[in-house]
Every structure is written in C-alpha cells, then in structure tokens.
Protein backbone atom coordinates (compact mmCIF):
# COMPACT_ATOMS: atom_id res chain seq x y z
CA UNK A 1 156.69 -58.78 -211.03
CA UNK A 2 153.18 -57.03 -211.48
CA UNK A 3 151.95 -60.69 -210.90
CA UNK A 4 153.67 -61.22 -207.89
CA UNK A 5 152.85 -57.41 -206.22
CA UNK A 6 149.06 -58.34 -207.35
CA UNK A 7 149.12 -61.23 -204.83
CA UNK A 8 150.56 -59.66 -202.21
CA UNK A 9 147.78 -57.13 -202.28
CA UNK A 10 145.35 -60.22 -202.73
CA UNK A 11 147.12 -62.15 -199.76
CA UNK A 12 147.67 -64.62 -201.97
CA UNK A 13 150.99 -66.10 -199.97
CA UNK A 14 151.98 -68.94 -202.35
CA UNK A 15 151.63 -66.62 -205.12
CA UNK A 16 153.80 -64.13 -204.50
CA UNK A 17 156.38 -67.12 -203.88
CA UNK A 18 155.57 -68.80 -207.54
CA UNK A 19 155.52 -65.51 -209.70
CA UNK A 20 158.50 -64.09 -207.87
CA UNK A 21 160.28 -67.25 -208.73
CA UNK A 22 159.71 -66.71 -212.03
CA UNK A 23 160.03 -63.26 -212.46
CA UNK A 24 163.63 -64.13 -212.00
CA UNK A 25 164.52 -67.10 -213.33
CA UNK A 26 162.85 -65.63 -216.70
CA UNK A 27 164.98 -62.30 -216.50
CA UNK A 28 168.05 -65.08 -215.79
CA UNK A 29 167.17 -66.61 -218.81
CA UNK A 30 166.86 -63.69 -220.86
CA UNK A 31 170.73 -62.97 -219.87
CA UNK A 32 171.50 -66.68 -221.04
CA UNK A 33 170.07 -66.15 -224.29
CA UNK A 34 171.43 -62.86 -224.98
CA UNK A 35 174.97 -64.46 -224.16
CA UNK A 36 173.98 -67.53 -226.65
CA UNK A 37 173.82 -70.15 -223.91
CA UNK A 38 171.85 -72.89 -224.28
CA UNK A 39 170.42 -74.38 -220.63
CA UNK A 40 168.53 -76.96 -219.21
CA UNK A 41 164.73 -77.21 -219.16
CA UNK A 42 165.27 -76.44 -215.36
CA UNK A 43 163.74 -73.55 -213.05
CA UNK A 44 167.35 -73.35 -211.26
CA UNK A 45 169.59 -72.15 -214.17
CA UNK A 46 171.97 -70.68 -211.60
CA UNK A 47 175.12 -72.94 -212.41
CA UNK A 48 174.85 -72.19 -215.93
CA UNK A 49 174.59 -67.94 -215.19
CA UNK A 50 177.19 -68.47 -212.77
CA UNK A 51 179.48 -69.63 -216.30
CA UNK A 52 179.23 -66.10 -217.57
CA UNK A 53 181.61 -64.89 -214.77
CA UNK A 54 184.41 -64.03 -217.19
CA UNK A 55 182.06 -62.99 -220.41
CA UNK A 56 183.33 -59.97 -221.90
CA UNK A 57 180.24 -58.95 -223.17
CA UNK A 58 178.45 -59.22 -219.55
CA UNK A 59 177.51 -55.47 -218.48
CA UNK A 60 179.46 -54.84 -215.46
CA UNK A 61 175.97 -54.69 -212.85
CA UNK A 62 175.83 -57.96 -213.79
CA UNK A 63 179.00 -59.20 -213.17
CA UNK A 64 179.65 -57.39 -210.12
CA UNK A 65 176.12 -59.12 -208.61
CA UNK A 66 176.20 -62.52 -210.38
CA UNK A 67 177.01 -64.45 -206.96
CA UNK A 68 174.27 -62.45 -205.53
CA UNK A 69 171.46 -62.71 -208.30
CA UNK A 70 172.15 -67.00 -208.44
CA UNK A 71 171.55 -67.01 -204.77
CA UNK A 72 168.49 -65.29 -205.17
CA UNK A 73 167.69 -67.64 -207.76
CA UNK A 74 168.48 -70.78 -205.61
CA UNK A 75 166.63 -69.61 -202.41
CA UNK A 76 163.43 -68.66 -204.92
CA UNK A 77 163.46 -71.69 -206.35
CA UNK A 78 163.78 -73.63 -203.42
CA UNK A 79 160.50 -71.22 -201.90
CA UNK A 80 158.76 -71.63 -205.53
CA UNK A 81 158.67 -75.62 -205.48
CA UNK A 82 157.22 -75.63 -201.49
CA UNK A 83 154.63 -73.04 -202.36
CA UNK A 84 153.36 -74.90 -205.52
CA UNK A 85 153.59 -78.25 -203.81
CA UNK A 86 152.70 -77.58 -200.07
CA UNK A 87 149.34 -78.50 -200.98
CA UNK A 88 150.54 -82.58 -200.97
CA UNK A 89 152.19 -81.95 -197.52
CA UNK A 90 149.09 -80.59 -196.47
CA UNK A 91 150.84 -77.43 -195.75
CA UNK A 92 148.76 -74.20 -194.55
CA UNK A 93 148.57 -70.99 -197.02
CA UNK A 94 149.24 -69.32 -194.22
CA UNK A 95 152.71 -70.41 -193.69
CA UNK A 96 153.81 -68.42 -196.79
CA UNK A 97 152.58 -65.11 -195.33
CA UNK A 98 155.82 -64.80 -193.73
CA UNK A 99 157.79 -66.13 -196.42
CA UNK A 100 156.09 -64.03 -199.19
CA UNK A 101 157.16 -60.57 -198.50
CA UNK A 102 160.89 -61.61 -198.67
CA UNK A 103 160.44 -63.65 -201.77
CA UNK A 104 159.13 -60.10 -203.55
CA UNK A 105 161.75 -58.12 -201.92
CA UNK A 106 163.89 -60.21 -203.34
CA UNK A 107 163.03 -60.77 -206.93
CA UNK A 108 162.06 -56.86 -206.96
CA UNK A 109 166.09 -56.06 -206.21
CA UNK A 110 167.00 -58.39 -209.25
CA UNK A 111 165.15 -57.45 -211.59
CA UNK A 112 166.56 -53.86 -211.28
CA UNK A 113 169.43 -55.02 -211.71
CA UNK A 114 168.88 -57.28 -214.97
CA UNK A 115 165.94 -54.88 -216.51
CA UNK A 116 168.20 -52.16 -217.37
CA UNK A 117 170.04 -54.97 -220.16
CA UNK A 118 166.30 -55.20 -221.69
CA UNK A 119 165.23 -51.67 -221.82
C-alpha cells in the first residue's frame, strides 16, 4: 500500500494502478494460504477466495465482504494489466490519473479488512 500512496504523491498514474493491484491480490493470497489452498500462478485468484464462502475457520469480516473483496480484486486486476501494458497500445500516462485514485481507494478499504487476520 505504502508503494501505491508513494505514487500517487509522485503522480505516478500507472503505478498506483500496478501496486494497488497487488497490494490485494497478495493480502488475497495470504487468506488462501492460511486456509491451505493451493491456487493458480494467476494475479486474479478471485474464484478460488470466492471457495472459502462456507470455511468455518474464515473470520466473519471476511466472510461477510468476500463478494465485495473478489470484485475488488477483478476490477484491479483488470486496471493492473492496462496500466502495465498501455505502453503497447500507445496509451497516455495520463489516462490513469483518473483511474488511479479509485484503484487506491479501493485496495486501501481491503486491506483493512484482511490486515486485521495478519496482525
């Protein structure tokens, strides 16, 4: 997350796209491991989190949210892939400025909701 608030500061568009991405797909994974699941070599993981529905063992937050935290997932995903390949569409930096804010906003509300597991 510190990487992803770093390039907002820094105006660094794309950036804040990529690390927010994985900010959340890493914290995602951390659940899956935790819960013994083994998952694809993937950045979208979402199907397999999506499994642990009816796990016992999930805390609560995370049940209650898992819909929520998978879409997240999906839309950064989706963002993370056009920001680190725009370059071969010959798409602007500048198209992410508007994009970027959201893309922290969102990653920031998920990770408060999986940190607390890790703390």
């Amino acid at each position: 997350m510190q990487g992803a608030e770093r390039a907002l500061e820094d105006k660094r568009w794309d950036d804040v796209i990529y690390s927010s991405q994985m900010a959340v797909e890493h914290a995602i994974k951390a659940i899956l491991l935790e819960q013994g699941l083994i998952f694809k070599r993937v950045h979208d993981v979402s199907d397999e989190f999506l499994s642990l529905k009816t796990q016992k063992s999930l805390p609560k937050e995370i049940v209650l949210h898992i819909d929520e935290l998978s879409d997240v997932l999906i839309y950064l995903t989706d963002q993370r892939a056009f920001a680190g390949y725009g370059f071969e569409e010959e798409v602007e930096v500048s198209f992410f400025k508007e994009l970027a804010p959201k893309a922290l906003e969102k990653a920031k509300w998920a990770v408060t909701i999986i940190d607390p597991l890790f703390i």
